[in-house]
PDB file of N, CA and C in Angstrom:
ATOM      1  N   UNK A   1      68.401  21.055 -34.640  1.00  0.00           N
ATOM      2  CA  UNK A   1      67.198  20.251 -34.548  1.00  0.00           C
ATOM      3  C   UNK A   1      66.840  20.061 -33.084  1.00  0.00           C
ATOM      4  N   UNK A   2      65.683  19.761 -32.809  1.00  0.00           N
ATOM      5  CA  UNK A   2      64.997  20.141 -31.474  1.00  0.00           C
ATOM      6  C   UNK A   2      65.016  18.180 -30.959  1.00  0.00           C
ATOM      7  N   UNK A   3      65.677  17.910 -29.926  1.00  0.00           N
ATOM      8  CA  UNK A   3      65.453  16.705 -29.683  1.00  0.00           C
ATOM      9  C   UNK A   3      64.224  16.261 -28.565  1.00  0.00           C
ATOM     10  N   UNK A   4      63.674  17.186 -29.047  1.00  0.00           N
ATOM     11  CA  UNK A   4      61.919  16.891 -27.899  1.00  0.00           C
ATOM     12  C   UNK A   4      61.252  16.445 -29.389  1.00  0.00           C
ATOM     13  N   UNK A   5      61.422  16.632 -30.455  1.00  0.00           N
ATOM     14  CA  UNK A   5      60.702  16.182 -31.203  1.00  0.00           C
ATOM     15  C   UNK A   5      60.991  14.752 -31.976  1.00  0.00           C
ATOM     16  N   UNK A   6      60.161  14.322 -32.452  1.00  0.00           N
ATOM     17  CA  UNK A   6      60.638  12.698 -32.347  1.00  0.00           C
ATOM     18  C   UNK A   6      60.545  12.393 -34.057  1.00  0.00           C
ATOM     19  N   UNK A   7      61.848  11.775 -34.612  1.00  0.00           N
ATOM     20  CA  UNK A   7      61.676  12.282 -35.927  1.00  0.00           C
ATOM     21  C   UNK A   7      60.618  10.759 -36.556  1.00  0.00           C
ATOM     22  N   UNK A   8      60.145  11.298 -37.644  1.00  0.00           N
ATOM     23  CA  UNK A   8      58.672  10.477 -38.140  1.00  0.00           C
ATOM     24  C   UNK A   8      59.301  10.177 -39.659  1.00  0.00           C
ATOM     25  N   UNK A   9      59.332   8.730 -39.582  1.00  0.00           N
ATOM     26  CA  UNK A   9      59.858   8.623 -41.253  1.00  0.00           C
ATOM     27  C   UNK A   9      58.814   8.838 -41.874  1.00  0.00           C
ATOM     28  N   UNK A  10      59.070   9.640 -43.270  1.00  0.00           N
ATOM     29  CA  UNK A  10      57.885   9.964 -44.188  1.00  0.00           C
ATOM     30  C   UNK A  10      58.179   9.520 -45.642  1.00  0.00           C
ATOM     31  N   UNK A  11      56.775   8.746 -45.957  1.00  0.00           N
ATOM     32  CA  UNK A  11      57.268   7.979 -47.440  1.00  0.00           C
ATOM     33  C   UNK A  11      56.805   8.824 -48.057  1.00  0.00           C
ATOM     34  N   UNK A  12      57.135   9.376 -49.715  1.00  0.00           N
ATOM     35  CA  UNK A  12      56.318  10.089 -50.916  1.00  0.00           C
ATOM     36  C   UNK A  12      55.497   8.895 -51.195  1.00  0.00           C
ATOM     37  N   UNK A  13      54.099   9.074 -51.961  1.00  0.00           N
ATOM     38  CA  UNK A  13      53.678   8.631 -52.769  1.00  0.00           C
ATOM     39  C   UNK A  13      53.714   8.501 -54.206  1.00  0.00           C
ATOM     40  N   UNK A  14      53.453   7.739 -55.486  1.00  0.00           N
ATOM     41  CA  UNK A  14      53.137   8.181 -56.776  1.00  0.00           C
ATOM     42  C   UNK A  14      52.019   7.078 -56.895  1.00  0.00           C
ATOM     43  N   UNK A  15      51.003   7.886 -57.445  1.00  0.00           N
ATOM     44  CA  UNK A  15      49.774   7.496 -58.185  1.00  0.00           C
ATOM     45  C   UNK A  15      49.667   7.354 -59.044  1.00  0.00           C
ATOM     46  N   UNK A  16      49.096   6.072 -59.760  1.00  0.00           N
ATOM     47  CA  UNK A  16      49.607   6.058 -61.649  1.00  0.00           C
ATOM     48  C   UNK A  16      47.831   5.976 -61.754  1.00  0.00           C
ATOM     49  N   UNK A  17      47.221   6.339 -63.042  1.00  0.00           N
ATOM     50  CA  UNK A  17      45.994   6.574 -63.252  1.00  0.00           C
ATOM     51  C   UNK A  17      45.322   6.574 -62.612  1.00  0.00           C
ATOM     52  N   UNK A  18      45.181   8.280 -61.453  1.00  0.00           N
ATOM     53  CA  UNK A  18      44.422   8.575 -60.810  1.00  0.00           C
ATOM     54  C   UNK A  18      43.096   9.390 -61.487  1.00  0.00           C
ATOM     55  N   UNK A  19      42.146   9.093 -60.170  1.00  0.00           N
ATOM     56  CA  UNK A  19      40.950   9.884 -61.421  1.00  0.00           C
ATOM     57  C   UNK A  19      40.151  10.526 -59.800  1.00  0.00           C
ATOM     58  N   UNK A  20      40.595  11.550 -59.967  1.00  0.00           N
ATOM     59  CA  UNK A  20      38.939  12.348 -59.257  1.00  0.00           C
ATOM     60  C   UNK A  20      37.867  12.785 -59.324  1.00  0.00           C
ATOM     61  N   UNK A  21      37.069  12.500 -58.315  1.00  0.00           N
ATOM     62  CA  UNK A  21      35.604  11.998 -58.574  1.00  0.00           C
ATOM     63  C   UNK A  21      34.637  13.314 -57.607  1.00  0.00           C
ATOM     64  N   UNK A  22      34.197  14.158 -58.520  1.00  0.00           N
ATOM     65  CA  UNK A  22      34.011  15.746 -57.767  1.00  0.00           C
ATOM     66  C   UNK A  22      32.082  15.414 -58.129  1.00  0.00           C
ATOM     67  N   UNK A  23      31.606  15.605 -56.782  1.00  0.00           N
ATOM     68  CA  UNK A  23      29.942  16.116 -56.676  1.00  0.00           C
ATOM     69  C   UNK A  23      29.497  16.977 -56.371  1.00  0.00           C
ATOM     70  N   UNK A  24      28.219  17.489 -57.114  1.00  0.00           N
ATOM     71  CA  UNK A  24      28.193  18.708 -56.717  1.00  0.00           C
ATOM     72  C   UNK A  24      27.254  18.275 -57.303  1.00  0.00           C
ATOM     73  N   UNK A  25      25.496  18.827 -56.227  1.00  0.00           N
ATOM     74  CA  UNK A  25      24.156  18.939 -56.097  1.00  0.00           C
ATOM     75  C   UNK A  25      24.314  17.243 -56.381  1.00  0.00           C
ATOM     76  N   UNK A  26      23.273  17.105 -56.907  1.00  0.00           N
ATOM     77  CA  UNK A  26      23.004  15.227 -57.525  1.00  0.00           C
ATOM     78  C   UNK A  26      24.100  14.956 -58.655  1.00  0.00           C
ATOM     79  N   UNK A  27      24.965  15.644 -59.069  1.00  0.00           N
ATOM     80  CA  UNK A  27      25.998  14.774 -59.957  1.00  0.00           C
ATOM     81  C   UNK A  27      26.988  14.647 -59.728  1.00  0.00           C
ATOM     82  N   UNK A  28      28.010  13.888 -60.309  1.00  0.00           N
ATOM     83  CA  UNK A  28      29.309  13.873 -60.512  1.00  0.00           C
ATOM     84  C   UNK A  28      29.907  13.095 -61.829  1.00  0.00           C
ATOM     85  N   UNK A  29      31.422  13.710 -61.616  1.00  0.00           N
ATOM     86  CA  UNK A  29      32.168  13.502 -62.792  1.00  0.00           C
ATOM     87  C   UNK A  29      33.542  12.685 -62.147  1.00  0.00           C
ATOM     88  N   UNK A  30      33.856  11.804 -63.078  1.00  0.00           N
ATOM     89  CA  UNK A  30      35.416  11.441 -62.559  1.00  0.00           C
ATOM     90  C   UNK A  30      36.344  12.224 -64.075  1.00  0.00           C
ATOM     91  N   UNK A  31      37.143  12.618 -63.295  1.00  0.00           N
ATOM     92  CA  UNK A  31      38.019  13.299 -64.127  1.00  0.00           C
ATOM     93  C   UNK A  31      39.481  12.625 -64.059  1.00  0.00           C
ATOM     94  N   UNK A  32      39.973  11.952 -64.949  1.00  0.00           N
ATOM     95  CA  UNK A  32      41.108  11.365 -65.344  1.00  0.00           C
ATOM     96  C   UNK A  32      42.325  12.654 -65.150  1.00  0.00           C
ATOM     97  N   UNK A  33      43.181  12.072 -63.781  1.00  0.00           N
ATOM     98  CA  UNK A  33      44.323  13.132 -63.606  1.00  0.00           C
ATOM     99  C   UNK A  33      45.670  12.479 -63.603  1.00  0.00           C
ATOM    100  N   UNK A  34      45.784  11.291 -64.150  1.00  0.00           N
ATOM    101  CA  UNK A  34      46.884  10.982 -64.280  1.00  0.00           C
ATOM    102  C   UNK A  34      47.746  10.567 -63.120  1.00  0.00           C
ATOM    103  N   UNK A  35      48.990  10.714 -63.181  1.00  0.00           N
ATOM    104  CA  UNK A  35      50.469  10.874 -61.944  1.00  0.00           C
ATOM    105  C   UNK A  35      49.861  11.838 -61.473  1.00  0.00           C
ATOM    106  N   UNK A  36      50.095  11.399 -60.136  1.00  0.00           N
ATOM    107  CA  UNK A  36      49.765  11.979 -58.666  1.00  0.00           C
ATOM    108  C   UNK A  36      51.468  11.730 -57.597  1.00  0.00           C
ATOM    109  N   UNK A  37      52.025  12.999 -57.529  1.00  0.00           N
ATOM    110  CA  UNK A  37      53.065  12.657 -56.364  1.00  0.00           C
ATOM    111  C   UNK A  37      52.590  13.299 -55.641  1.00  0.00           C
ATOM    112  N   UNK A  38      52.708  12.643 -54.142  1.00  0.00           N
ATOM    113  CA  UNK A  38      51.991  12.886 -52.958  1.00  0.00           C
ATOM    114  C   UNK A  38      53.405  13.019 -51.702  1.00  0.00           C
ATOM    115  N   UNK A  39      53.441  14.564 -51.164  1.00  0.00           N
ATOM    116  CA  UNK A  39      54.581  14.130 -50.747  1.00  0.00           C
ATOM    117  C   UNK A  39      54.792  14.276 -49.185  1.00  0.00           C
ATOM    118  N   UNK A  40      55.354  13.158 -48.372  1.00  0.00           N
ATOM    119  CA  UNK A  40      55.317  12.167 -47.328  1.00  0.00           C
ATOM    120  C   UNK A  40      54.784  12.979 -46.214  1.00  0.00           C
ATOM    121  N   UNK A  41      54.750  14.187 -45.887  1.00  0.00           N
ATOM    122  CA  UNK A  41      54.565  14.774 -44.964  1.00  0.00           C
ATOM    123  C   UNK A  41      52.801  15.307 -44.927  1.00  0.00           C
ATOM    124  N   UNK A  42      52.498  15.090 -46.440  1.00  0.00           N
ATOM    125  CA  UNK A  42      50.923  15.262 -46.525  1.00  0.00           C
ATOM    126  C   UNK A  42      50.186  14.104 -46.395  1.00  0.00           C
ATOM    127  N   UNK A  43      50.751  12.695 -46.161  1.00  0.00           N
ATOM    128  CA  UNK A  43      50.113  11.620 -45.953  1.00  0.00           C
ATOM    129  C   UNK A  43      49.372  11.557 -44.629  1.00  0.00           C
ATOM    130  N   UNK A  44      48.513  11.365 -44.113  1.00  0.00           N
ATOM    131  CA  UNK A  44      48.123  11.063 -43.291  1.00  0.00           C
ATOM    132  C   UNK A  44      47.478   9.319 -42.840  1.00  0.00           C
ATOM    133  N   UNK A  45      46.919   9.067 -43.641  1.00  0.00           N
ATOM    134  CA  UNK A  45      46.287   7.221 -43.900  1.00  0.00           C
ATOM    135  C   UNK A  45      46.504   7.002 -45.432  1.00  0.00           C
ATOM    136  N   UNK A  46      46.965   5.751 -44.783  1.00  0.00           N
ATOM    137  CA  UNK A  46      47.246   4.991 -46.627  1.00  0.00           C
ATOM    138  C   UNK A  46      46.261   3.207 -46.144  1.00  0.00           C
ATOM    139  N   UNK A  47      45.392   3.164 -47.114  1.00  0.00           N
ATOM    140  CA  UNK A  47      45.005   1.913 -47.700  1.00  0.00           C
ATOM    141  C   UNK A  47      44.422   1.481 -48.556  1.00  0.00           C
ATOM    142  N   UNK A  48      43.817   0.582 -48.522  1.00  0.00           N
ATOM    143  CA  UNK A  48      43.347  -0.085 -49.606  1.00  0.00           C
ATOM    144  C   UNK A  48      41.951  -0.165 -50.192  1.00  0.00           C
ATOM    145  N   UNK A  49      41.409  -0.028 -50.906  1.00  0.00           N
ATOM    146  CA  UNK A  49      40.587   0.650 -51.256  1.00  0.00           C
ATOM    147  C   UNK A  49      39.314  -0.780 -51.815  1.00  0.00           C
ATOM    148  N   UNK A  50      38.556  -0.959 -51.072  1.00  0.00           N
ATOM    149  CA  UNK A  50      37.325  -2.015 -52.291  1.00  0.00           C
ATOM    150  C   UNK A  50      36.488  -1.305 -53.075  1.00  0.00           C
ATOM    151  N   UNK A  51      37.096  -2.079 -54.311  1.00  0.00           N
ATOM    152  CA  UNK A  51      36.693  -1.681 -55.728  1.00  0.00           C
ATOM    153  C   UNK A  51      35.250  -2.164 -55.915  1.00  0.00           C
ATOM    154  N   UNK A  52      34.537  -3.145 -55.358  1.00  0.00           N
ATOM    155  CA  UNK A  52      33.252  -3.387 -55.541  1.00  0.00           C
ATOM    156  C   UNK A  52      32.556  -2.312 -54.415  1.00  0.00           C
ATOM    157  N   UNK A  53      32.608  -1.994 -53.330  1.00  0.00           N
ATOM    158  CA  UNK A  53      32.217  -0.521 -53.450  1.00  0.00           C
ATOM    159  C   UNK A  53      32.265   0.584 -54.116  1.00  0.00           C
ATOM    160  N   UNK A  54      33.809   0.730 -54.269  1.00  0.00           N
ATOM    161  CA  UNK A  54      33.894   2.020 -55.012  1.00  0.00           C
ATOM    162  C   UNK A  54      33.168   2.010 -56.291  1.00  0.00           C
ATOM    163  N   UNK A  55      32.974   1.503 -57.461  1.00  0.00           N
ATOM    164  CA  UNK A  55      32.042   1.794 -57.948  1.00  0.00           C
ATOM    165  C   UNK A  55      30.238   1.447 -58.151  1.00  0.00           C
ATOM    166  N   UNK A  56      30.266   1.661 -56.484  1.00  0.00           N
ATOM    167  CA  UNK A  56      28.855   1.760 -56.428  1.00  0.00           C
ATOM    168  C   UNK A  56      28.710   3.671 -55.984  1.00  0.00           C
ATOM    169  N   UNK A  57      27.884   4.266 -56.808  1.00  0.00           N
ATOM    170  CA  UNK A  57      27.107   5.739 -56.491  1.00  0.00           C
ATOM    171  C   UNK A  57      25.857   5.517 -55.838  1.00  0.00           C
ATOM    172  N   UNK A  58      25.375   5.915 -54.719  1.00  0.00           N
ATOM    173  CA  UNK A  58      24.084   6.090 -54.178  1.00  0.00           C
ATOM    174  C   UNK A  58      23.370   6.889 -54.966  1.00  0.00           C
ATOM    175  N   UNK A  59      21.793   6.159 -55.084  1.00  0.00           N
ATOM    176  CA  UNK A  59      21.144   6.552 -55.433  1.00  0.00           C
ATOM    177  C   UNK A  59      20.586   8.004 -55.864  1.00  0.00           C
ATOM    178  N   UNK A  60      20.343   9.090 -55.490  1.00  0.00           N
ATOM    179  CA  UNK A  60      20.647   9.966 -56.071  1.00  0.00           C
ATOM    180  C   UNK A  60      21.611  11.072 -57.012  1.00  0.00           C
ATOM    181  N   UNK A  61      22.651  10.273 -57.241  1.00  0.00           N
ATOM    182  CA  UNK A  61      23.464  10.594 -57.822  1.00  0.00           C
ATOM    183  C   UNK A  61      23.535  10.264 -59.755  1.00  0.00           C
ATOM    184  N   UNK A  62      24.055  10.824 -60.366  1.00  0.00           N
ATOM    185  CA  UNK A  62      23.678  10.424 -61.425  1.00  0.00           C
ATOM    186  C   UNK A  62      24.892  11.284 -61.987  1.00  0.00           C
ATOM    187  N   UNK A  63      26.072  10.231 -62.959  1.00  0.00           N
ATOM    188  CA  UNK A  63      26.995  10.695 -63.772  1.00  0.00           C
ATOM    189  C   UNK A  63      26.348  11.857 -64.972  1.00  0.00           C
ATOM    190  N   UNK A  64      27.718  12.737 -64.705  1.00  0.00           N
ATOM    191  CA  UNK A  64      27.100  13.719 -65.650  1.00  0.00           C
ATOM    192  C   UNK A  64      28.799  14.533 -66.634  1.00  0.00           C
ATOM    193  N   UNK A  65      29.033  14.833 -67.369  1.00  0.00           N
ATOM    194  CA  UNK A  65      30.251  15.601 -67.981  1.00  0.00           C
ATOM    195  C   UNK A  65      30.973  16.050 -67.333  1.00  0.00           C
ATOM    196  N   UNK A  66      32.466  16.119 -67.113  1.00  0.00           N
ATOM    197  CA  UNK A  66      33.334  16.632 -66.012  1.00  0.00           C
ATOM    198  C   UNK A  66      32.867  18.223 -66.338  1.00  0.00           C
ATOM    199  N   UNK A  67      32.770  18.805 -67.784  1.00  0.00           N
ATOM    200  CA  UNK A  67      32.451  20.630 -67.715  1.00  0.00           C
ATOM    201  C   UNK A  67      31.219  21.165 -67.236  1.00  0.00           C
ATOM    202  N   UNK A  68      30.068  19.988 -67.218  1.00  0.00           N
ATOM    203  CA  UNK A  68      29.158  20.496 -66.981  1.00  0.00           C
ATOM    204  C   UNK A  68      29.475  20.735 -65.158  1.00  0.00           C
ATOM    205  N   UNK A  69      29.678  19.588 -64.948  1.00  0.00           N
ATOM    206  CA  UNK A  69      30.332  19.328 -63.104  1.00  0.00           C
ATOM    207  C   UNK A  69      30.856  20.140 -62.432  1.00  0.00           C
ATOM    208  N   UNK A  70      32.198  21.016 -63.374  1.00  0.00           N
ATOM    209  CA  UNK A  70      33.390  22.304 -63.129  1.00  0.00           C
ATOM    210  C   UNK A  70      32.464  22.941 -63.072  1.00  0.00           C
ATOM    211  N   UNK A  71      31.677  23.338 -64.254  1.00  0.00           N
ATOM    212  CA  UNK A  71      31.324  24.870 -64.159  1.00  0.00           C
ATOM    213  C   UNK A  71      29.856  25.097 -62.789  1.00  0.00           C
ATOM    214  N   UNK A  72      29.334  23.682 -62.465  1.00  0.00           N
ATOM    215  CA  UNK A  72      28.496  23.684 -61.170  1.00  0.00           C
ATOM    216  C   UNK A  72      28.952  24.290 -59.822  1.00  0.00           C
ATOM    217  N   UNK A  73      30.158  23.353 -59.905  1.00  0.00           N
ATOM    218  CA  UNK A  73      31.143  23.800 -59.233  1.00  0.00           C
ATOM    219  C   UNK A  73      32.079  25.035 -58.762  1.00  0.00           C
ATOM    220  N   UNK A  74      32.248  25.801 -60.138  1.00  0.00           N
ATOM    221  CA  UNK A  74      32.853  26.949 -59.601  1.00  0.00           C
ATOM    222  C   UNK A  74      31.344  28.131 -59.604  1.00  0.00           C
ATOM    223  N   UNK A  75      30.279  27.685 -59.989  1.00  0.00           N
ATOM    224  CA  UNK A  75      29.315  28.684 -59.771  1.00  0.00           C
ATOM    225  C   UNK A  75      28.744  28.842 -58.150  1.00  0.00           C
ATOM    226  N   UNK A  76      28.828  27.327 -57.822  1.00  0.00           N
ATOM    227  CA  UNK A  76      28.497  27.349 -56.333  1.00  0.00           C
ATOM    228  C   UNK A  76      29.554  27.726 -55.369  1.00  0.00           C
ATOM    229  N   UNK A  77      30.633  28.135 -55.596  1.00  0.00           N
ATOM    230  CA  UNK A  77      32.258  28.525 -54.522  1.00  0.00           C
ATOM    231  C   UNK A  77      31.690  29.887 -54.648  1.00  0.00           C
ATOM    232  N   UNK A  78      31.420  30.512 -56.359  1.00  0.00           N
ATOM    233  CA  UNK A  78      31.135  32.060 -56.436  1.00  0.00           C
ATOM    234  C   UNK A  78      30.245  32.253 -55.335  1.00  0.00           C
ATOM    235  N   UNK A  79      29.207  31.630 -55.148  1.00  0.00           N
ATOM    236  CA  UNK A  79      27.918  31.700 -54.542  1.00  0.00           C
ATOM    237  C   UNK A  79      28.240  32.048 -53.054  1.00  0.00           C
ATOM    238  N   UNK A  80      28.841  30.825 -52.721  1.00  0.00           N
ATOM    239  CA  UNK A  80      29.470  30.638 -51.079  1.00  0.00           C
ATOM    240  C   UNK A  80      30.235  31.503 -50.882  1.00  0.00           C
ATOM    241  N   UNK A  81      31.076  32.212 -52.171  1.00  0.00           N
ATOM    242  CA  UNK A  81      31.980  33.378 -51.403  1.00  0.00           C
ATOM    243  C   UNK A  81      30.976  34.819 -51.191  1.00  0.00           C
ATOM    244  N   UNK A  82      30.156  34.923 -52.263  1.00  0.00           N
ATOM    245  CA  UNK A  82      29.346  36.180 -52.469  1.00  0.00           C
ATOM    246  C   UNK A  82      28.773  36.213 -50.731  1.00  0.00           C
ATOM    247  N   UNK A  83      28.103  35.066 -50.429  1.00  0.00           N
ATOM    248  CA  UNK A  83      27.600  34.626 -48.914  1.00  0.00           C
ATOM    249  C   UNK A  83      28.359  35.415 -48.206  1.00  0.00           C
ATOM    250  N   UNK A  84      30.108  34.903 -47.662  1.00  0.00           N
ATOM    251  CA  UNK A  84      30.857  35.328 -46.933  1.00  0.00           C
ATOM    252  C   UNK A  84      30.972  36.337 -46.763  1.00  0.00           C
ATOM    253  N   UNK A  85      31.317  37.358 -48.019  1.00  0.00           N
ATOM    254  CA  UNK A  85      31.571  38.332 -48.083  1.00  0.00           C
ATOM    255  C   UNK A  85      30.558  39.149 -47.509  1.00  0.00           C
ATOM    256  N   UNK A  86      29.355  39.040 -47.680  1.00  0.00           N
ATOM    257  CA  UNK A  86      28.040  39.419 -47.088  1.00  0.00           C
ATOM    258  C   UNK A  86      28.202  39.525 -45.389  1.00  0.00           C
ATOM    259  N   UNK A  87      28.337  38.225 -44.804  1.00  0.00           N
ATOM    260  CA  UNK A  87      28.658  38.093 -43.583  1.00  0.00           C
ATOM    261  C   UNK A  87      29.524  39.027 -42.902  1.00  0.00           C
ATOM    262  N   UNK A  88      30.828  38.841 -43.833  1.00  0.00           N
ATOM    263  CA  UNK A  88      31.572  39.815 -42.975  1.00  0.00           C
ATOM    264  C   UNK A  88      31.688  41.189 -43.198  1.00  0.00           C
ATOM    265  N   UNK A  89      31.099  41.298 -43.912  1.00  0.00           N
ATOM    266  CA  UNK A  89      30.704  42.841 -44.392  1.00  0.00           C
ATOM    267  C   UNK A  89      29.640  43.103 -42.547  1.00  0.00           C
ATOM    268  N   UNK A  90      29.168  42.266 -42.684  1.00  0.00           N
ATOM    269  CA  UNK A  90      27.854  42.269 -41.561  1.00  0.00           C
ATOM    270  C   UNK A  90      28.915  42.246 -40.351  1.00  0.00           C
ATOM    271  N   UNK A  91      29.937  41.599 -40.016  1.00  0.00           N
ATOM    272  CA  UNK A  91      30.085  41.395 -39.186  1.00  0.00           C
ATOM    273  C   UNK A  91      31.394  42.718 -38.442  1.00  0.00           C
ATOM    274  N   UNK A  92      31.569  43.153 -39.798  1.00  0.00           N
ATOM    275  CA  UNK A  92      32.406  44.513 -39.981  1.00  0.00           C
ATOM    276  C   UNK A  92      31.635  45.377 -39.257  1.00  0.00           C
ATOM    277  N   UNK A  93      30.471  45.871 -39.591  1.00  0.00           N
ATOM    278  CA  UNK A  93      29.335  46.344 -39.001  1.00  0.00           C
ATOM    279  C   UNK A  93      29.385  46.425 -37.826  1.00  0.00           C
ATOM    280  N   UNK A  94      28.972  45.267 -37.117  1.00  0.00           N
ATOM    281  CA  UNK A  94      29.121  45.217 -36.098  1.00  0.00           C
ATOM    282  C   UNK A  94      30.404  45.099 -34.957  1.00  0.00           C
ATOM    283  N   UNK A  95      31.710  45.270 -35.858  1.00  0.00           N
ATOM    284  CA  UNK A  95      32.638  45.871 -35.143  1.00  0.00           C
ATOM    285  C   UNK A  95      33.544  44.305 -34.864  1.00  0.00           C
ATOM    286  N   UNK A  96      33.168  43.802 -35.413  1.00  0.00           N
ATOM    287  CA  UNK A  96      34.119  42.404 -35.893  1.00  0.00           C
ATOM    288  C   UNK A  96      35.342  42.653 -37.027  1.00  0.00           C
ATOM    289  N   UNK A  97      36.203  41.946 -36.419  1.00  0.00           N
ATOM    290  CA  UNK A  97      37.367  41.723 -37.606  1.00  0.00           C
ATOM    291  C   UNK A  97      37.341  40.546 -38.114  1.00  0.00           C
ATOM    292  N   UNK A  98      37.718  40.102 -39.304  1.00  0.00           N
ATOM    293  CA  UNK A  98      37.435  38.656 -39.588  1.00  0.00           C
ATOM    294  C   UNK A  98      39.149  38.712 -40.617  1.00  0.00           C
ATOM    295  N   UNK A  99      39.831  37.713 -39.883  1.00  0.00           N
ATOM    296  CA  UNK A  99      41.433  37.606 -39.921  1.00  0.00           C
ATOM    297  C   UNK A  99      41.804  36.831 -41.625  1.00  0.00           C
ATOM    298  N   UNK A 100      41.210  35.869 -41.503  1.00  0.00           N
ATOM    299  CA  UNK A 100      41.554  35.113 -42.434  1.00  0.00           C
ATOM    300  C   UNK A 100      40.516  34.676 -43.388  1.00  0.00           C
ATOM    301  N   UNK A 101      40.515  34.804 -44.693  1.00  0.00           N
ATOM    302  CA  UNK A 101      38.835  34.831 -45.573  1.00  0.00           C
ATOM    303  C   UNK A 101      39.416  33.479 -46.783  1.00  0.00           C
ATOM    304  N   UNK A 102      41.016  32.953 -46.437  1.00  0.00           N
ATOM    305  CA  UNK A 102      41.069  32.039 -47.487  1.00  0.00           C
ATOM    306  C   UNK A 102      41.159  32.165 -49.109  1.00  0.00           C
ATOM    307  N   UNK A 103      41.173  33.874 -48.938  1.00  0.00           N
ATOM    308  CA  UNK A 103      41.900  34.410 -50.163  1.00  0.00           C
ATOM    309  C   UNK A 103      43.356  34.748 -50.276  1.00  0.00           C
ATOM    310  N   UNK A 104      43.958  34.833 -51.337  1.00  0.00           N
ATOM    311  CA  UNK A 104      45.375  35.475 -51.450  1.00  0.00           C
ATOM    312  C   UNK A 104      44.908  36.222 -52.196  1.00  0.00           C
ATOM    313  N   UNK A 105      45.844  37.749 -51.421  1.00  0.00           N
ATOM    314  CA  UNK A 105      45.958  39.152 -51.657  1.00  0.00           C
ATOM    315  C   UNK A 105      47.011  39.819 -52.412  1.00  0.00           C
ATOM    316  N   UNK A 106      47.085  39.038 -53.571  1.00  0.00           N
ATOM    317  CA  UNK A 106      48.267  39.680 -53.893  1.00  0.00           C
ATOM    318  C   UNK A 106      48.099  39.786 -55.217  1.00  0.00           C
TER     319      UNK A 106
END
């Protein structure tokens, strides 16, 4: 072990009825995910959360079905990747390498 580095205690988390809350264009969905272990080295800020905000949605927003939400969702990633791929196709072209695209190749 390297003693220039300074050791950092790290707590796990567990989350008991967690629910994520995914938008995409004007909607969103909360999707009930249950246990959440979160583990100590991915923590970065822990607090506390006001619940009379949190369920306030700004105005343009408007609850809608978690499938209808997913499938918004993975149509617009298709979209954004079709984009990329475009780009670096373009950028191939022009004699660019582009290292990392955030896919696994395997």
């Amino acid at each position: 072990m390297n003693a220039d580095v300074p050791h950092l205690p790290l707590a796990n988390l567990v989350l008991q009825d967690a629910i994520e809350r995914i938008f995409v264009n004007d909607l969103y969905a909360d999707i009930p995910r249950g246990i959440f272990l979160v583990r100590g080295e991915n923590v970065l800020m822990l607090g506390e959360i006001d619940l009379d905000k949190d369920d306030y949605i700004p105005e343009p927003f408007r609850k809608a079905s978690a499938e209808e939400v997913h499938s918004l969702s993975v149509a617009r990633k298709a979209e954004r990747r079709k984009g990329e791929k475009a780009k670096e196709k373009r950028l191939g072209e022009l004699g660019f390498e582009v290292e990392h695209t955030g896919e696994v190749l395997y």
